[in-house]
Protein backbone atom coordinates (compact mmCIF):
# COMPACT_ATOMS: atom_id res chain seq x y z
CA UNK A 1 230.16 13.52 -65.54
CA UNK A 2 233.29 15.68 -64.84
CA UNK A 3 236.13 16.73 -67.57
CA UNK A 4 239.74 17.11 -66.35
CA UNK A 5 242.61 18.31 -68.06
CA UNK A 6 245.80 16.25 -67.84
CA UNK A 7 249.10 17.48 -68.03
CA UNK A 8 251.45 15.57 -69.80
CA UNK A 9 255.04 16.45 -69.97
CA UNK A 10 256.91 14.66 -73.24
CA UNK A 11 260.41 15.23 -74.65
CA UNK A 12 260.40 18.01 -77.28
CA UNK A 13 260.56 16.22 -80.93
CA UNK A 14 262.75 18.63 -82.46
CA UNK A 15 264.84 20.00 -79.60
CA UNK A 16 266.95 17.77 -77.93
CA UNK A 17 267.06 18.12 -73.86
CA UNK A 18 264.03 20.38 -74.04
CA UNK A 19 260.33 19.15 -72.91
CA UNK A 20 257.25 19.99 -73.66
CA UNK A 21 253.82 19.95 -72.09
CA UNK A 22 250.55 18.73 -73.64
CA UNK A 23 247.31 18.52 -72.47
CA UNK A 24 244.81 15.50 -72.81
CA UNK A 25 240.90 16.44 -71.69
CA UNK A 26 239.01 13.14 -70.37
CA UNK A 27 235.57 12.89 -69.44
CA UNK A 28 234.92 10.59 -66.49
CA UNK A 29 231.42 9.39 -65.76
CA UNK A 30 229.64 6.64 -64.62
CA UNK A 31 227.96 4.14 -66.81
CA UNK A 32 225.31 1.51 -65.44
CA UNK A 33 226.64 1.17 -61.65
CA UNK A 34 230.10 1.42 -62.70
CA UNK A 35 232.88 4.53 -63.88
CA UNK A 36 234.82 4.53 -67.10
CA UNK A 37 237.19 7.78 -69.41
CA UNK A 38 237.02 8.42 -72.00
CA UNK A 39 239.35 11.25 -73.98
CA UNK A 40 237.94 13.88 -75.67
CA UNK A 41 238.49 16.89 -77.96
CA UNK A 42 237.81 20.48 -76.81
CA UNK A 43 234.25 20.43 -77.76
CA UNK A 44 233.58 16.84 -75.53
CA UNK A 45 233.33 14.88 -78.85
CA UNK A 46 234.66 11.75 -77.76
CA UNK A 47 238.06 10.54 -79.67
CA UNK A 48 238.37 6.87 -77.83
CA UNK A 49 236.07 3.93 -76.47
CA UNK A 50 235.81 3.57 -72.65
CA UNK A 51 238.08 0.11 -72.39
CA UNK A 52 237.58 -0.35 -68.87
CA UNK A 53 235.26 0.15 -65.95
CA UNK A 54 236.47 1.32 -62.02
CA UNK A 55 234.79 1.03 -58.72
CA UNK A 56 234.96 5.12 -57.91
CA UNK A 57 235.51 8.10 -60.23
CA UNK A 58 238.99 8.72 -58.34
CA UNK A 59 240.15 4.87 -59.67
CA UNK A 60 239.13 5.68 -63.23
CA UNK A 61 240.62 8.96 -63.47
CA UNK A 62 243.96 7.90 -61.92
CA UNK A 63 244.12 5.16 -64.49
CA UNK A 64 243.87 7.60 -67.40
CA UNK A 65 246.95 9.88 -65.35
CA UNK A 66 248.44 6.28 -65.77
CA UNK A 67 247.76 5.36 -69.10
CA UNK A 68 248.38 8.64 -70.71
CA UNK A 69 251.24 9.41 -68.69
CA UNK A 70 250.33 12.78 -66.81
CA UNK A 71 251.96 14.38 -64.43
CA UNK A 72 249.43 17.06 -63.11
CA UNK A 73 245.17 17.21 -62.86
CA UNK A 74 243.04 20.17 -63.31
CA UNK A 75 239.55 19.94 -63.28
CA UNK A 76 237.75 22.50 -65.97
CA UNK A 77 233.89 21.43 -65.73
């Protein structure tokens, strides 16, 4: 089980031209002989269902850069 922090860099709501950067935490790990993600909060309470299952860790974390659109990985645990 590892949790890494994904940067995510959105346009800002309120100010037009301006970005801003967000951070999603996902917890990958591997379940029966296979890896899945799942995000979750700051405490590792899980907010969504693992939908999918990858061969490595390194396939199932690059599919949640994908799917939550993240530009940058740090690894905090």
């Amino acid at each position: 089980m590892s949790i890494h922090n994904i940067e995510v860099l959105e346009p800002h709501p309120c100010r037009r031209g301006f970005f801003r950067r967000i951070y999603a935490r996902v917890n990958v790990h591997n379940t029966q002989g296979y890896w899945v993600w799942q995000q979750v909060d700051e405490h590792g309470k899980t907010l969504t269902d693992a939908a999918q299952a990858f061969d490595s860790p390194d396939a199932a974390l690059d599919n949640a850069v994908k799917s939550l659109k993240g530009i940058a990985v740090g690894v905090s645990a």
